[in-house]
Protein backbone atom coordinates (compact mmCIF):
# COMPACT_ATOMS: atom_id res chain seq x y z
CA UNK A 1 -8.44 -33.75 -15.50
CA UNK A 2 -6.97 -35.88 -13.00
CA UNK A 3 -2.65 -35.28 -11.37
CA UNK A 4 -1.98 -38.19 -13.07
CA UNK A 5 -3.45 -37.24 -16.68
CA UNK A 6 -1.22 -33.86 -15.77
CA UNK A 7 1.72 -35.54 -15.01
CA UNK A 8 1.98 -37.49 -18.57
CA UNK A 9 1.44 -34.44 -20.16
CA UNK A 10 4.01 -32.78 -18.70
CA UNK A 11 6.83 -36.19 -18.33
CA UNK A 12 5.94 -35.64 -22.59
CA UNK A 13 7.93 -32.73 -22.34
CA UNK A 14 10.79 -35.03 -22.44
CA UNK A 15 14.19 -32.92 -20.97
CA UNK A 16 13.15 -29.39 -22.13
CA UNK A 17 12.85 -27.82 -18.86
CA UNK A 18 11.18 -24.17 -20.37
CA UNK A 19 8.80 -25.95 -21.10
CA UNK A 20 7.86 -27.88 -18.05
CA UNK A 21 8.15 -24.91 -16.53
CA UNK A 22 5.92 -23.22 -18.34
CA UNK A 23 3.09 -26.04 -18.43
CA UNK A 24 3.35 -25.82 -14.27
CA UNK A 25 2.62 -22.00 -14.72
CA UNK A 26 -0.21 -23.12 -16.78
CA UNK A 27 -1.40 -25.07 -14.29
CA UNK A 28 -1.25 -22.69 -11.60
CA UNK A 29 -3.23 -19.94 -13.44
CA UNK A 30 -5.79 -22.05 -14.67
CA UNK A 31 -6.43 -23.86 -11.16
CA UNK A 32 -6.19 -20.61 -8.71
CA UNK A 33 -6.97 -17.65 -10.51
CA UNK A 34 -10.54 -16.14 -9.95
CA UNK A 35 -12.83 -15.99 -12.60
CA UNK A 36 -12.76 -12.44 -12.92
CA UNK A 37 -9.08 -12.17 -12.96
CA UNK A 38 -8.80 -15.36 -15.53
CA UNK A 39 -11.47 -12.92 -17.78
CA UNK A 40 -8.99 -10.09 -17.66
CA UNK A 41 -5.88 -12.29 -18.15
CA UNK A 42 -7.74 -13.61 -21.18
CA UNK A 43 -9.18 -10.04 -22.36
CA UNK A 44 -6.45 -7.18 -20.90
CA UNK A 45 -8.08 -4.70 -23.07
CA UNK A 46 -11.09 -4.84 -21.45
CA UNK A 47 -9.73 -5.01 -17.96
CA UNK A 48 -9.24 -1.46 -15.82
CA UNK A 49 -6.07 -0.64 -14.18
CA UNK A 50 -7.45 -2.44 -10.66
CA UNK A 51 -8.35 -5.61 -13.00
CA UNK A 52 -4.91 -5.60 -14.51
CA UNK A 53 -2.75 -5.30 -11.37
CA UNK A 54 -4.53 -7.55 -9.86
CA UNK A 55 -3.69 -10.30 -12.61
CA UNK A 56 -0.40 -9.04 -12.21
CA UNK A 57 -0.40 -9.47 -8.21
CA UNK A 58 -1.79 -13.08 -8.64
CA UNK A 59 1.31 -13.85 -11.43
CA UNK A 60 3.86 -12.66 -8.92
CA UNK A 61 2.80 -14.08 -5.88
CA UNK A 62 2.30 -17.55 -7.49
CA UNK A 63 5.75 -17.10 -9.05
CA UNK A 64 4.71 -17.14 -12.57
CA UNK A 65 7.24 -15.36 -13.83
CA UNK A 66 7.51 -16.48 -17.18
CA UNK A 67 3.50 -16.02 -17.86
CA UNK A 68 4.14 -12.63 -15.95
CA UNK A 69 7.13 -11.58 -18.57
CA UNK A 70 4.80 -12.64 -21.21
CA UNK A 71 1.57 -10.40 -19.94
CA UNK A 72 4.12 -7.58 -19.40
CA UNK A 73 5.58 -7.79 -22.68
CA UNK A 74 1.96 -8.02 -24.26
CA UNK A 75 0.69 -5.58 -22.82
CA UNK A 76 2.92 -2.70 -22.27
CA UNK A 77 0.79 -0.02 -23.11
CA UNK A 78 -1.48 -0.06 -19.97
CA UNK A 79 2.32 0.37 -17.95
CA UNK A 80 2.88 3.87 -20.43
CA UNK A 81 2.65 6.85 -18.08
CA UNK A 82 3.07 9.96 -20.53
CA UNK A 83 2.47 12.38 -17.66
CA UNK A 84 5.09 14.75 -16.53
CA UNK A 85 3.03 16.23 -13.47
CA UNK A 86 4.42 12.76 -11.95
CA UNK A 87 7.15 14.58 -11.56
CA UNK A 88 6.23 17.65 -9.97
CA UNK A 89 6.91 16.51 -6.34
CA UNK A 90 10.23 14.63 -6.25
CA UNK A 91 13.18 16.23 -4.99
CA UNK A 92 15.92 15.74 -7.36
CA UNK A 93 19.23 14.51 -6.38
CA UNK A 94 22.25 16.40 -7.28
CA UNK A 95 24.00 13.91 -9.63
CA UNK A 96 21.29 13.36 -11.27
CA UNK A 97 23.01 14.82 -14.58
CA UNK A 98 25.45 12.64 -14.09
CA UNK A 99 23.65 9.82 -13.49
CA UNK A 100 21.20 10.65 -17.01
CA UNK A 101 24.59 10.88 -19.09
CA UNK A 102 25.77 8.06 -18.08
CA UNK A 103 22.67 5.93 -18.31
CA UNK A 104 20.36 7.42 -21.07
CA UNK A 105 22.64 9.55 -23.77
């Protein structure tokens, strides 16, 4: 696929600039991702937690944001972190009531 065959396809957008957007995104991931990373962007079930930041990394630092949302929102049970012993060594602040009724209840 050549710039300009690229180009047409995204002037046939026409004014809808989400889209645009999004088909540059496209663009990006499918040009400079690795092959291992385009595997587990493709298959996040089957990627480890190494595999999946690391598609994560690449969506950031490309500015992908809208593919990034999208993998996020897809896949928010690899960011679920059930463990209280995460806990265990942070020193709590002392408003921190405070803070939890005003924010969570």
């Amino acid at each position: 696929m050549t710039k300009q065959e690229l180009y047409e396809r995204w002037a046939a957008f026409g004014a809808v600039d989400y889209d645009k957007s999004l088909f540059i995104e496209y663009i990006y991931l499918c040009n400079y991702i690795s092959d291992e990373d385009f595997y587990c962007y493709l298959h996040p079930d089957e990627a480890t937690k190494a595999q999946f930041l690391s598609v994560l990394h690449f969506l950031y630092c490309q500015g992908c944001y809208m593919l990034l949302y999208r993998f996020l929102r897809d896949n928010k049970d690899k960011l679920v972190f059930p463990d209280f012993k995460r806990l265990e060594g942070i020193t709590l602040r002392d408003d921190i009531e405070e803070r939890f009724k005003r924010y969570c209840f």
